[in-house]
C-alpha atoms as a PDB file:
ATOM      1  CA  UNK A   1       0.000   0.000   0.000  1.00  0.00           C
ATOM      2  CA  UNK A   2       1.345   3.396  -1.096  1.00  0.00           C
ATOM      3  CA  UNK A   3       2.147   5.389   1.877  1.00  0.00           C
ATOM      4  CA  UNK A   4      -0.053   8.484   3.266  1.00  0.00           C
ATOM      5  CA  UNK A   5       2.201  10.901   1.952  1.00  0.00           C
ATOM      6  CA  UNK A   6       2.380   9.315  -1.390  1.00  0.00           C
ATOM      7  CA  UNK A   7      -1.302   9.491  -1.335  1.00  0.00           C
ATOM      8  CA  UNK A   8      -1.384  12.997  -0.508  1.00  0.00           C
ATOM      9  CA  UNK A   9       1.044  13.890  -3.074  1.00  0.00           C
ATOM     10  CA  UNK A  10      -1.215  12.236  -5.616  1.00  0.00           C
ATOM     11  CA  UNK A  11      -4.874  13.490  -4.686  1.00  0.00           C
ATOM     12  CA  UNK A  12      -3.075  16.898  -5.430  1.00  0.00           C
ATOM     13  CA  UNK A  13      -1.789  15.964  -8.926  1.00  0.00           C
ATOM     14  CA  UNK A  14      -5.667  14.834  -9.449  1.00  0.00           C
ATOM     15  CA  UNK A  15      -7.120  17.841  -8.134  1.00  0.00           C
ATOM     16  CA  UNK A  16      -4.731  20.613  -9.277  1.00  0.00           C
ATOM     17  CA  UNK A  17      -6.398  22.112 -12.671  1.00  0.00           C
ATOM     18  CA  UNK A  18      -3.448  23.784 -14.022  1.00  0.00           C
ATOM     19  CA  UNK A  19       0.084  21.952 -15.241  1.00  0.00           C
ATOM     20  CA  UNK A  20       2.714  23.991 -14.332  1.00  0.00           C
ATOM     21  CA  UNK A  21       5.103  25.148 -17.161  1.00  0.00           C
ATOM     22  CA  UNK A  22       8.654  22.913 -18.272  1.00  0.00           C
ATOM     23  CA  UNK A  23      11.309  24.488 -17.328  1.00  0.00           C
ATOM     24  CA  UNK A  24      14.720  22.952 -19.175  1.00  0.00           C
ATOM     25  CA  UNK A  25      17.459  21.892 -17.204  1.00  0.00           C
ATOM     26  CA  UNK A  26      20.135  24.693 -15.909  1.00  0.00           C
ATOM     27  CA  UNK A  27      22.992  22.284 -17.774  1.00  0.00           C
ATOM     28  CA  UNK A  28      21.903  20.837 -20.438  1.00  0.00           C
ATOM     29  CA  UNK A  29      24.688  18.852 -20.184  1.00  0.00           C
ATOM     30  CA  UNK A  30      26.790  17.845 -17.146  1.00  0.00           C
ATOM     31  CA  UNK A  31      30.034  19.092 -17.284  1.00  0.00           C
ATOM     32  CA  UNK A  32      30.688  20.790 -13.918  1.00  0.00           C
ATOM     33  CA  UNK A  33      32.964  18.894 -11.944  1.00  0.00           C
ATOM     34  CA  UNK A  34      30.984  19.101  -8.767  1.00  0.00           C
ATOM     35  CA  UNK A  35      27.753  18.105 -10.051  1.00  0.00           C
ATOM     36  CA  UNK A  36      28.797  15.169 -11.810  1.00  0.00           C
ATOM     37  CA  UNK A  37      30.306  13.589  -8.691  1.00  0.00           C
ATOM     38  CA  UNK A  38      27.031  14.740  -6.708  1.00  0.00           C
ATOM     39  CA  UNK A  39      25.695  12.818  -9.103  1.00  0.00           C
ATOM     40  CA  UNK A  40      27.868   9.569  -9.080  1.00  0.00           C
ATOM     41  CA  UNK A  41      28.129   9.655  -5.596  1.00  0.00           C
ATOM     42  CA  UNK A  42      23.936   9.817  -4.812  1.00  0.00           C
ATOM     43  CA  UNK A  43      23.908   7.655  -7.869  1.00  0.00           C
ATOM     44  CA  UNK A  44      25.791   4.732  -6.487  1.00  0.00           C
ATOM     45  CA  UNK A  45      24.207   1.227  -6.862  1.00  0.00           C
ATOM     46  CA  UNK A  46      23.623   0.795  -3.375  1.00  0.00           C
ATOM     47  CA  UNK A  47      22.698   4.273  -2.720  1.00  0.00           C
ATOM     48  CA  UNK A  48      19.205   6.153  -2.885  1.00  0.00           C
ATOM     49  CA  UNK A  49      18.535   5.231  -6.049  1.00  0.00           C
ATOM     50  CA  UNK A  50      18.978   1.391  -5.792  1.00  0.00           C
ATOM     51  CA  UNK A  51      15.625   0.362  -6.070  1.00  0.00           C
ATOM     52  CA  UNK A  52      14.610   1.998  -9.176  1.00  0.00           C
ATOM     53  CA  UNK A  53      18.270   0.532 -10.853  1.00  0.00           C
ATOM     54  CA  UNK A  54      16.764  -3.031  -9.744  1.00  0.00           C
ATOM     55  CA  UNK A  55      13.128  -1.883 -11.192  1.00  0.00           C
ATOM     56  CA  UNK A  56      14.779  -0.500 -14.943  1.00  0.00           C
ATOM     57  CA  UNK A  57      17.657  -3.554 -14.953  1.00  0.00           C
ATOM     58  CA  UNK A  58      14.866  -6.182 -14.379  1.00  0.00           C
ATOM     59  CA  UNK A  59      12.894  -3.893 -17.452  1.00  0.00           C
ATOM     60  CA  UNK A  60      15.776  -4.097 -19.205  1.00  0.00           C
ATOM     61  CA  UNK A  61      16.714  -7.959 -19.115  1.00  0.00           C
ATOM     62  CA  UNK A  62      13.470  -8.780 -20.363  1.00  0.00           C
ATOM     63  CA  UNK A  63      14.104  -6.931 -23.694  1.00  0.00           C
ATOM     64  CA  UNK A  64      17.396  -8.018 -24.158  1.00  0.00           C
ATOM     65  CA  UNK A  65      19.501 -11.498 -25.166  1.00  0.00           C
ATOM     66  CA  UNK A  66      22.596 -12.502 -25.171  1.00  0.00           C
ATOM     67  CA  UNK A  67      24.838 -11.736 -28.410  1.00  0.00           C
ATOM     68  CA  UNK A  68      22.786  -8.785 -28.798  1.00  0.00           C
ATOM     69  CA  UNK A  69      24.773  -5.401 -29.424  1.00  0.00           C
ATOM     70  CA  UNK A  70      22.394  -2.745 -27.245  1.00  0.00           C
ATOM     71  CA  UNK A  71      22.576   0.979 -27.156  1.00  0.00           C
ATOM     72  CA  UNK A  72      22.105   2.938 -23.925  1.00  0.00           C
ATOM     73  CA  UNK A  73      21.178   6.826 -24.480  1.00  0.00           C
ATOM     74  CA  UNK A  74      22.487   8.965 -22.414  1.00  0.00           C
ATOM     75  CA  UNK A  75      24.559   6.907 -20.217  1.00  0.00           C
ATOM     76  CA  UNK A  76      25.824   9.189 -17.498  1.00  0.00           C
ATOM     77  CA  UNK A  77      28.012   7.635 -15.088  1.00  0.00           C
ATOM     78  CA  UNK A  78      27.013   4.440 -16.235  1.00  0.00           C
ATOM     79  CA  UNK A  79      26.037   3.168 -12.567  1.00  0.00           C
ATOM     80  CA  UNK A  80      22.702   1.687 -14.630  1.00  0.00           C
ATOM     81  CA  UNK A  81      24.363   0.726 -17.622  1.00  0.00           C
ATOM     82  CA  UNK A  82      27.135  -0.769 -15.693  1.00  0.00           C
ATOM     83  CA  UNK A  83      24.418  -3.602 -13.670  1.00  0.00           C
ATOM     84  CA  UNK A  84      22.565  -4.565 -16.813  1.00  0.00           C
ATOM     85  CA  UNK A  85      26.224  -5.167 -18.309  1.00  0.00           C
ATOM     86  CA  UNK A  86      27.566  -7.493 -15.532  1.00  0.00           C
ATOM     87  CA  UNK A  87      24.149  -9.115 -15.195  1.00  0.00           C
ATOM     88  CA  UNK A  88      24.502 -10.126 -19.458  1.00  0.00           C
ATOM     89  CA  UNK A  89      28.270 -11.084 -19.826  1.00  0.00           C
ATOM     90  CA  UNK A  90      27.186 -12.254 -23.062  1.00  0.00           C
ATOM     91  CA  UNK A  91      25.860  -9.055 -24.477  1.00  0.00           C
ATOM     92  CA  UNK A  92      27.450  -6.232 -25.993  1.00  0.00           C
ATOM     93  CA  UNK A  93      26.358  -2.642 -25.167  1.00  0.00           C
ATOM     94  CA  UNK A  94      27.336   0.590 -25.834  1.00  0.00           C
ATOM     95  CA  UNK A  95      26.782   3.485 -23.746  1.00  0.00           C
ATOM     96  CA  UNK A  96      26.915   7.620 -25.914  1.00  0.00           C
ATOM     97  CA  UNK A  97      26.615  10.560 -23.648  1.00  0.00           C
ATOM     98  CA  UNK A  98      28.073  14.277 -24.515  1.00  0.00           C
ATOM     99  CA  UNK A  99      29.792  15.093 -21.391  1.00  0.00           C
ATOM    100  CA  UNK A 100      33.000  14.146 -21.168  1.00  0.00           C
ATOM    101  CA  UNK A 101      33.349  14.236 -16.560  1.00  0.00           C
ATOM    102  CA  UNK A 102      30.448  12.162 -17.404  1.00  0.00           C
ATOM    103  CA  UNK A 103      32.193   9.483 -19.951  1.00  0.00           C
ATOM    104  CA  UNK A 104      35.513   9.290 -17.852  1.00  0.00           C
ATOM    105  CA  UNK A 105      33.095   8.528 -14.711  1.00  0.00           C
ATOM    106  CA  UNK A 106      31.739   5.734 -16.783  1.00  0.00           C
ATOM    107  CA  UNK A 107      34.879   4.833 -18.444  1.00  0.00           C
ATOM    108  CA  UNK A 108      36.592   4.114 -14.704  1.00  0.00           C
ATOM    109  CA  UNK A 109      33.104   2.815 -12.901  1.00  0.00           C
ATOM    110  CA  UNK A 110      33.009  -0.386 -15.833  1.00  0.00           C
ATOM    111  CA  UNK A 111      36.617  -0.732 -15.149  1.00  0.00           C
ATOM    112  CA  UNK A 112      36.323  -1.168 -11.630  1.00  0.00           C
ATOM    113  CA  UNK A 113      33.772  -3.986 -12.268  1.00  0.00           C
ATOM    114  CA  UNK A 114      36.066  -5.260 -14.507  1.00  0.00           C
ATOM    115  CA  UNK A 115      33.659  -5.498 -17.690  1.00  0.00           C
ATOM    116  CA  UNK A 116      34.495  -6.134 -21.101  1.00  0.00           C
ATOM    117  CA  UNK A 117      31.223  -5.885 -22.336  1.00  0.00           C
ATOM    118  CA  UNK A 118      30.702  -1.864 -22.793  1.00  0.00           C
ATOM    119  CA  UNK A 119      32.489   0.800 -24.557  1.00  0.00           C
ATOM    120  CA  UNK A 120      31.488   4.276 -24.719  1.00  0.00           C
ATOM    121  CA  UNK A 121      31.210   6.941 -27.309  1.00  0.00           C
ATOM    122  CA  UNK A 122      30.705  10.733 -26.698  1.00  0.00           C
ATOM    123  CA  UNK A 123      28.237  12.119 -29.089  1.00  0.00           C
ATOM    124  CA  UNK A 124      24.304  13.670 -29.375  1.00  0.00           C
ATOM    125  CA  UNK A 125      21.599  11.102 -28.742  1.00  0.00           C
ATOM    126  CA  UNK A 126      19.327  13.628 -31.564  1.00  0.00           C
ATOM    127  CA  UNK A 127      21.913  12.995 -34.359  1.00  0.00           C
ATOM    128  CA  UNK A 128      22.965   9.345 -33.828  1.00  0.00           C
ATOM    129  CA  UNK A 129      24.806   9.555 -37.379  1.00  0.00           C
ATOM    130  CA  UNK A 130      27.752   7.090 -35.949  1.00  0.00           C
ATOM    131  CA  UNK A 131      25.301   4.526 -35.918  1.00  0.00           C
ATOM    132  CA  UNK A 132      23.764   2.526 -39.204  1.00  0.00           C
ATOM    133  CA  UNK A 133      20.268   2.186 -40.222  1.00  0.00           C
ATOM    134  CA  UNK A 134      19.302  -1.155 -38.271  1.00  0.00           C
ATOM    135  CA  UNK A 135      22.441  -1.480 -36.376  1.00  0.00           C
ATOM    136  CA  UNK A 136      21.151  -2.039 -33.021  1.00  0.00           C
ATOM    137  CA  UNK A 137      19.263  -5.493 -31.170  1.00  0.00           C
ATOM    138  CA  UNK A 138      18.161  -2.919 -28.593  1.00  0.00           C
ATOM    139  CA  UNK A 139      18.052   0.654 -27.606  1.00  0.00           C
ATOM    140  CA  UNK A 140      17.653   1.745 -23.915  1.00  0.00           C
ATOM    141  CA  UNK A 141      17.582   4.830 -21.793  1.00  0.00           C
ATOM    142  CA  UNK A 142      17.166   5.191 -18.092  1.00  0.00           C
ATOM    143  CA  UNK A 143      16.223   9.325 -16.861  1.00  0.00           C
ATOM    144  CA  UNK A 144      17.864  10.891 -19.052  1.00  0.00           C
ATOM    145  CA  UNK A 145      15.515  11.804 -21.845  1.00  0.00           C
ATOM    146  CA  UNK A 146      14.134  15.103 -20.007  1.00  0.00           C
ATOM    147  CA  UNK A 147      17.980  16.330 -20.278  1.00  0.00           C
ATOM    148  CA  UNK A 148      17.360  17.227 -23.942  1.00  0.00           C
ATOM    149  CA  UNK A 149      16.161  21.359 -24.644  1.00  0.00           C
ATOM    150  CA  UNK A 150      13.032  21.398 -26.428  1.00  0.00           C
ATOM    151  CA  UNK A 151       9.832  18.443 -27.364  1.00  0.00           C
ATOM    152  CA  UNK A 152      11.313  18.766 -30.903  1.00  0.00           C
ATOM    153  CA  UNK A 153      14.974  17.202 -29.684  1.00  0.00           C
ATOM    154  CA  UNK A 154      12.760  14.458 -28.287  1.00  0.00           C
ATOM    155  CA  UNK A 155      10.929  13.604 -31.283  1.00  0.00           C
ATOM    156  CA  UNK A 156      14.375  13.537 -33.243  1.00  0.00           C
ATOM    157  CA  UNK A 157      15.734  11.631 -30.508  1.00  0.00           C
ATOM    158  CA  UNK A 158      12.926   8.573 -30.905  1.00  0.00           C
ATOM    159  CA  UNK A 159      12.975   9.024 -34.638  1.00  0.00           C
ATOM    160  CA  UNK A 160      16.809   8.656 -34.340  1.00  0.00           C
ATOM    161  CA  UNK A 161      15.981   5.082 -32.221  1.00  0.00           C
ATOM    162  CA  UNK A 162      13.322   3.997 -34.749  1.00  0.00           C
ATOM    163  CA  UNK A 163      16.499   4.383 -37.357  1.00  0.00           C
ATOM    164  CA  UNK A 164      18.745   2.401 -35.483  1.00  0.00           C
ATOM    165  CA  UNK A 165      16.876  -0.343 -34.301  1.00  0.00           C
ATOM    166  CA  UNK A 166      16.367  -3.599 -35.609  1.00  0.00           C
ATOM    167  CA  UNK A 167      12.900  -4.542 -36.498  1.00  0.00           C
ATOM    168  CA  UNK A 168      11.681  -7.134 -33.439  1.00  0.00           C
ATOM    169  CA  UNK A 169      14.479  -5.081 -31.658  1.00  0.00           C
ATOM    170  CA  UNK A 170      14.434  -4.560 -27.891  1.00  0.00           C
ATOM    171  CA  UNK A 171      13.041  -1.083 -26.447  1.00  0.00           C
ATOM    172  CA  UNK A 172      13.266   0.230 -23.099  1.00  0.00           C
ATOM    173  CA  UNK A 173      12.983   4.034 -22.324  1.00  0.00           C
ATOM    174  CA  UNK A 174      12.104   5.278 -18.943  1.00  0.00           C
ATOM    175  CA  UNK A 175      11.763   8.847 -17.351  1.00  0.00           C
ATOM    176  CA  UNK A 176       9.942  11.440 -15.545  1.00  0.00           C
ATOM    177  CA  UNK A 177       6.636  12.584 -16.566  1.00  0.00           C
ATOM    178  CA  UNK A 178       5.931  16.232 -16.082  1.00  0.00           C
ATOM    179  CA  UNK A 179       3.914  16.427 -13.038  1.00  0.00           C
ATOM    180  CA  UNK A 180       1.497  19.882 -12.218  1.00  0.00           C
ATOM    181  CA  UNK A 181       2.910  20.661  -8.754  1.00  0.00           C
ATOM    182  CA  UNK A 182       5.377  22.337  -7.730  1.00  0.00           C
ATOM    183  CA  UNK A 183       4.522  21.045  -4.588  1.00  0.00           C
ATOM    184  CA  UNK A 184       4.810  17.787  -5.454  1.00  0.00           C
ATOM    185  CA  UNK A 185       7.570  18.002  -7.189  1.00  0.00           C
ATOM    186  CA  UNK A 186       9.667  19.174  -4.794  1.00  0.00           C
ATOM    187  CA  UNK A 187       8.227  16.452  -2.315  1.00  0.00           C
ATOM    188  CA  UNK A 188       9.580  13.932  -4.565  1.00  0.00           C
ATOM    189  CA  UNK A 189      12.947  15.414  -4.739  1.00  0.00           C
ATOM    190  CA  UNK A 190      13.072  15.555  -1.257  1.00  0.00           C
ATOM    191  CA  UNK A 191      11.993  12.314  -0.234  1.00  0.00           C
ATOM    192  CA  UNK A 192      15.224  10.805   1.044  1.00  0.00           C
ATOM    193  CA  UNK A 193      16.909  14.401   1.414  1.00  0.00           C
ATOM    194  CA  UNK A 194      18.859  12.864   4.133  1.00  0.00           C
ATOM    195  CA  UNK A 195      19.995  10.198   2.383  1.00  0.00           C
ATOM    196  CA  UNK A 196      21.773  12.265  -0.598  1.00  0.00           C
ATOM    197  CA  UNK A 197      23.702  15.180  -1.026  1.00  0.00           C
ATOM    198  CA  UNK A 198      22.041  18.520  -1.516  1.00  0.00           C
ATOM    199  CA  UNK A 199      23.293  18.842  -4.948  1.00  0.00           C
ATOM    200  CA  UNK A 200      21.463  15.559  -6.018  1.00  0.00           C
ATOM    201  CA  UNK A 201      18.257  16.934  -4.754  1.00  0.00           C
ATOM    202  CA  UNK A 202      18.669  20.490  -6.503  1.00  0.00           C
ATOM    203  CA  UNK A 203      19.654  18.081  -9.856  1.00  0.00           C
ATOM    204  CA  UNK A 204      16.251  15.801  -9.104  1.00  0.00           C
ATOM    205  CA  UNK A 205      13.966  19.186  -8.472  1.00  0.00           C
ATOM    206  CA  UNK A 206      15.600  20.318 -12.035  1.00  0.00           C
ATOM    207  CA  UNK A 207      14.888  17.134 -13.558  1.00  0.00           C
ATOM    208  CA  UNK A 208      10.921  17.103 -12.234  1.00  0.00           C
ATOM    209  CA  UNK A 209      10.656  20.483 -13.700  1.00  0.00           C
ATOM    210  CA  UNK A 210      12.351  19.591 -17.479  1.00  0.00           C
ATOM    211  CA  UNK A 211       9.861  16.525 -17.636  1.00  0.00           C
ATOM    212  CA  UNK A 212       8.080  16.344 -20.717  1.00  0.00           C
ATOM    213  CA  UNK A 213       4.472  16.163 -20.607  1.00  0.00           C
ATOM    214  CA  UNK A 214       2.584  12.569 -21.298  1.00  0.00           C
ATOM    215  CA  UNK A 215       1.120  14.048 -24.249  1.00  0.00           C
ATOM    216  CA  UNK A 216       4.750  14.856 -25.662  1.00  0.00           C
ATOM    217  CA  UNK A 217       6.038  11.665 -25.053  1.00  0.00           C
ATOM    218  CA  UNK A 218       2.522  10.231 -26.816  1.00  0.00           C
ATOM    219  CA  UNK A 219       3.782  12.692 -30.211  1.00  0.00           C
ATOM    220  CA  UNK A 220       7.414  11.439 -29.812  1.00  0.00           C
ATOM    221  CA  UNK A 221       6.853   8.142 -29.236  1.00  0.00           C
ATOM    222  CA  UNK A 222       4.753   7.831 -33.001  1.00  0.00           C
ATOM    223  CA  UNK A 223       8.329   7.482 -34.561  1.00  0.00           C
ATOM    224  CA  UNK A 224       8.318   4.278 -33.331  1.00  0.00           C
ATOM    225  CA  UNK A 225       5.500   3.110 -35.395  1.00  0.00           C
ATOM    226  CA  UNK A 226       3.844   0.588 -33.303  1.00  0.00           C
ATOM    227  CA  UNK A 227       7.226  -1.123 -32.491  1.00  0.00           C
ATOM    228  CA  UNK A 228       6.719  -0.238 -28.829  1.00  0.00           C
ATOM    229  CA  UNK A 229       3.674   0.944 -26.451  1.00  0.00           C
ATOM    230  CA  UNK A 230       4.029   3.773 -24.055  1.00  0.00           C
ATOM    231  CA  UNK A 231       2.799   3.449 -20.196  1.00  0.00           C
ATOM    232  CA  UNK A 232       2.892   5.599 -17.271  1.00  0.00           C
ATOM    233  CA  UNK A 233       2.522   5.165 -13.294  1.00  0.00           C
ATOM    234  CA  UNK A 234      -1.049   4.725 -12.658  1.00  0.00           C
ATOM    235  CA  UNK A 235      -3.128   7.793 -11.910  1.00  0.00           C
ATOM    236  CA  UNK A 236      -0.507  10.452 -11.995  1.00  0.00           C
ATOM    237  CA  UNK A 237       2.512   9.687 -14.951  1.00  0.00           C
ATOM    238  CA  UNK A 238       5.465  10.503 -12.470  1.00  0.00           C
ATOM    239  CA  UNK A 239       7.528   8.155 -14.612  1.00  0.00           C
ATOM    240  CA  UNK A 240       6.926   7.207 -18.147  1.00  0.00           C
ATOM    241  CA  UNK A 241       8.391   4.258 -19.947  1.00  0.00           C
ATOM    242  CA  UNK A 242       8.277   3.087 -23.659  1.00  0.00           C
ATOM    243  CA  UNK A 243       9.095  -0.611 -23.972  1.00  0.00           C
ATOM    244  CA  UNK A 244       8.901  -2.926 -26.723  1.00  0.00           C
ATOM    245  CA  UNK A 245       7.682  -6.998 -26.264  1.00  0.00           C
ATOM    246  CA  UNK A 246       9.477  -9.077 -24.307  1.00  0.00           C
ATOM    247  CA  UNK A 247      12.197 -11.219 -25.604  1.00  0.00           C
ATOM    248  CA  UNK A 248      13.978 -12.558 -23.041  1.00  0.00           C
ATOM    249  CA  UNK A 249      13.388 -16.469 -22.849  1.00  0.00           C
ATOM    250  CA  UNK A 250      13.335 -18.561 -19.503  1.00  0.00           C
ATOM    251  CA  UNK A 251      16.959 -17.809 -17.460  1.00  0.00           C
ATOM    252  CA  UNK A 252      16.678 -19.141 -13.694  1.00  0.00           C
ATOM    253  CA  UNK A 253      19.932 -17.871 -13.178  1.00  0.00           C
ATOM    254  CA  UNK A 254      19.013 -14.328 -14.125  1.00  0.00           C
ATOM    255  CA  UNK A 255      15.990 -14.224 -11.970  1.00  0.00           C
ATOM    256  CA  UNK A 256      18.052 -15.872  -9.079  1.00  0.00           C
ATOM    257  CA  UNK A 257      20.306 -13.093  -9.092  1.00  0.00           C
ATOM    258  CA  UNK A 258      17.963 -10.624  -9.769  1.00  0.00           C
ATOM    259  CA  UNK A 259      16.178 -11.606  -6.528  1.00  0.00           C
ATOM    260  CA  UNK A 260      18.915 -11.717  -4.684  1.00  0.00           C
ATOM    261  CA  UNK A 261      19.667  -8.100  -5.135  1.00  0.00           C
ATOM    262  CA  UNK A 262      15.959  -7.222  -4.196  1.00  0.00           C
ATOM    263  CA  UNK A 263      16.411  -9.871  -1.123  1.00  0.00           C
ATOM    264  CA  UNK A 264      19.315  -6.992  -0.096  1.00  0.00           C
ATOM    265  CA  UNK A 265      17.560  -4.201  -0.373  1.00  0.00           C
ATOM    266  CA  UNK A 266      17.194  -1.975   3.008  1.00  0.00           C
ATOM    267  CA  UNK A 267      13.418  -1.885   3.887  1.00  0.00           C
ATOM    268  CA  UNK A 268      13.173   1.822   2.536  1.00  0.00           C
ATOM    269  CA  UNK A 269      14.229   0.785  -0.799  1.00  0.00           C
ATOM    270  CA  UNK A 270      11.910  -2.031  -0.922  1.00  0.00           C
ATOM    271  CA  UNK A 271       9.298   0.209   0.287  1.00  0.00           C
ATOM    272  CA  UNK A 272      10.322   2.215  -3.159  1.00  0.00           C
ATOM    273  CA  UNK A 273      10.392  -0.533  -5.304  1.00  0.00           C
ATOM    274  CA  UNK A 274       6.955  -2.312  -4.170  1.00  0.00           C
ATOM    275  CA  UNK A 275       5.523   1.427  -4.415  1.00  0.00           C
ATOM    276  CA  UNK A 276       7.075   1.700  -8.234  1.00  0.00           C
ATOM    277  CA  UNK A 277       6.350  -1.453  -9.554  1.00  0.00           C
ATOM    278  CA  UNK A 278       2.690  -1.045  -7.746  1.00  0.00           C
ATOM    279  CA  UNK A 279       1.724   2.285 -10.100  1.00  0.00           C
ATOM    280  CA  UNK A 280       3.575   0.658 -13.124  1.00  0.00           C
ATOM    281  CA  UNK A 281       1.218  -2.533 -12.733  1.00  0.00           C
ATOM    282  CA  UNK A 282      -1.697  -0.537 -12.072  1.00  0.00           C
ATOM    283  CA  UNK A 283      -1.199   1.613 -15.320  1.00  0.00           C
ATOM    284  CA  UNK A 284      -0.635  -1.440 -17.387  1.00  0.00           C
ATOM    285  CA  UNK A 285       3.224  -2.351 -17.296  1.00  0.00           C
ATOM    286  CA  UNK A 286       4.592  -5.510 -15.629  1.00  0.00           C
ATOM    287  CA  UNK A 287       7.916  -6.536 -14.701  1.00  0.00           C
ATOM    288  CA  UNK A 288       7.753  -9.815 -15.316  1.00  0.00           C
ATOM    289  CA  UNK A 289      11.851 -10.889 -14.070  1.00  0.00           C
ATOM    290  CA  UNK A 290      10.711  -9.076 -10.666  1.00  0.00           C
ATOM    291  CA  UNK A 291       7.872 -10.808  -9.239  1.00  0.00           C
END
């Protein structure tokens, strides 16, 4: 059950009349040296984001196999990138992000997990030009779409994917929705204030704020042509994902370590994660590796 002040935060989404305005992030992209390891540091695997890496890596497996060569938008740090990778020896990915602090962070976090299964290019996810036509098994993205300036980078951005992909090709997108509080926004961002540094929760308020609209990502997402269906958390679209079919088949091992990871989780994060994967359910969107 969600908790009261989840509830709360939600009856006002339903009764406020009027969406408040996006406003696009103050860096557009992350080069300050500070902010990036803000960033990294809140952004650690076991840190306040854990349980919605478990919720997207679980999301992720399930669209992915193993040989397949998978493209990761916006890759940051690579703290997300960097689970699905060790999780799928077998499969290639490649993570593209513009900011080079950004890159080297990833560059030394998949070394320190000592993976041979991602490389890294710095480049614009609007223009992926370095890619062919059809290139890719799967395309994925974890918060990081809301980064770009305008609705019209995001339509080039998902037109961009619908070039690269493979037909039948995996699909998993996932970010904030724009929500009509301020109020609630900043109640989100400071959830686990206490937990993260205050830099992280200025960077989540910012991202709340540069969330595209539902209705945007409903426009962008018709580059796609059918090859994927859009869902948000139920009631009020908080997060938004875009995900293709499953194509994972049966892996015991995969689900044995993917529960074990949940099985670790401090109660607060599984409070998270049961809440997540509750309004993802309820607005249509199962997780079927994280029962």
């Amino acid at each position: 059950m969600p908790s009261f002040s989840v509830l709360h935060t939600l009856l006002r989404e339903v009764l406020t009349r009027h969406q408040a305005g996006r406003i696009p992030e103050p860096d557009l992209v992350m080069d300050d040296p500070d902010k990036v390891a803000a960033y990294t540091r809140a952004g650690l695997e076991d840190g306040v984001m854990a349980a919605v890496y478990l919720y997207n890596c679980a999301q992720i497996c399930d669209v992915i196999r193993p040989d397949d060569l998978v493209l990761d938008l916006a890759c940051g740090p690579a703290t997300q990138l960097g689970m699905a990778a060790r999780l799928n020896p077998a499969t290639r990915f490649i993570g593209i992000d513009m900011s080079g602090p950004m890159l080297a962070r990833a560059e030394d976090h998949v070394a320190q997990q000592g993976l041979r299964n991602v490389s890294f290019r710095q480049g614009d996810i609007c223009h992926l030009d370095m890619f062919d036509d059809h290139s890719m098994d799967a395309v994925i993205s974890t918060l990081a779409l809301h980064h770009l300036p305008t609705a019209e980078h995001l339509n080039q951005t998902l037109a961009e994917v619908g070039r690269v992909l493979k037909p039948g090709g995996g699909l998993y997108l996932l970010d904030f929705g724009r929500l009509k509080s301020e109020r609630s926004m900043l109640y989100f961002s400071r959830q686990h204030a206490d937990k993260q540094p205050e830099l992280f929760t200025q960077d989540y308020l910012d991202s709340l704020r540069a969330a595209f609209s539902l209705d945007q990502f409903h426009s962008a997402a018709q580059a796609l042509r059918g090859h994927a269906r859009l869902y948000s958390t139920f009631i009020v679209p908080f997060m938004v994902a875009i995900k293709s079919p499953s194509r994972r088949g049966s892996d015991p091992a995969l689900l044995a370590q993917l529960k074990s990871i949940k099985d670790a989780l401090p109660a607060f994060q599984r409070a998270d994660l049961s809440q997540l994967e509750q309004f993802f359910r309820w607005g249509g969107l199962a997780n079927p590796l994280l029962p």
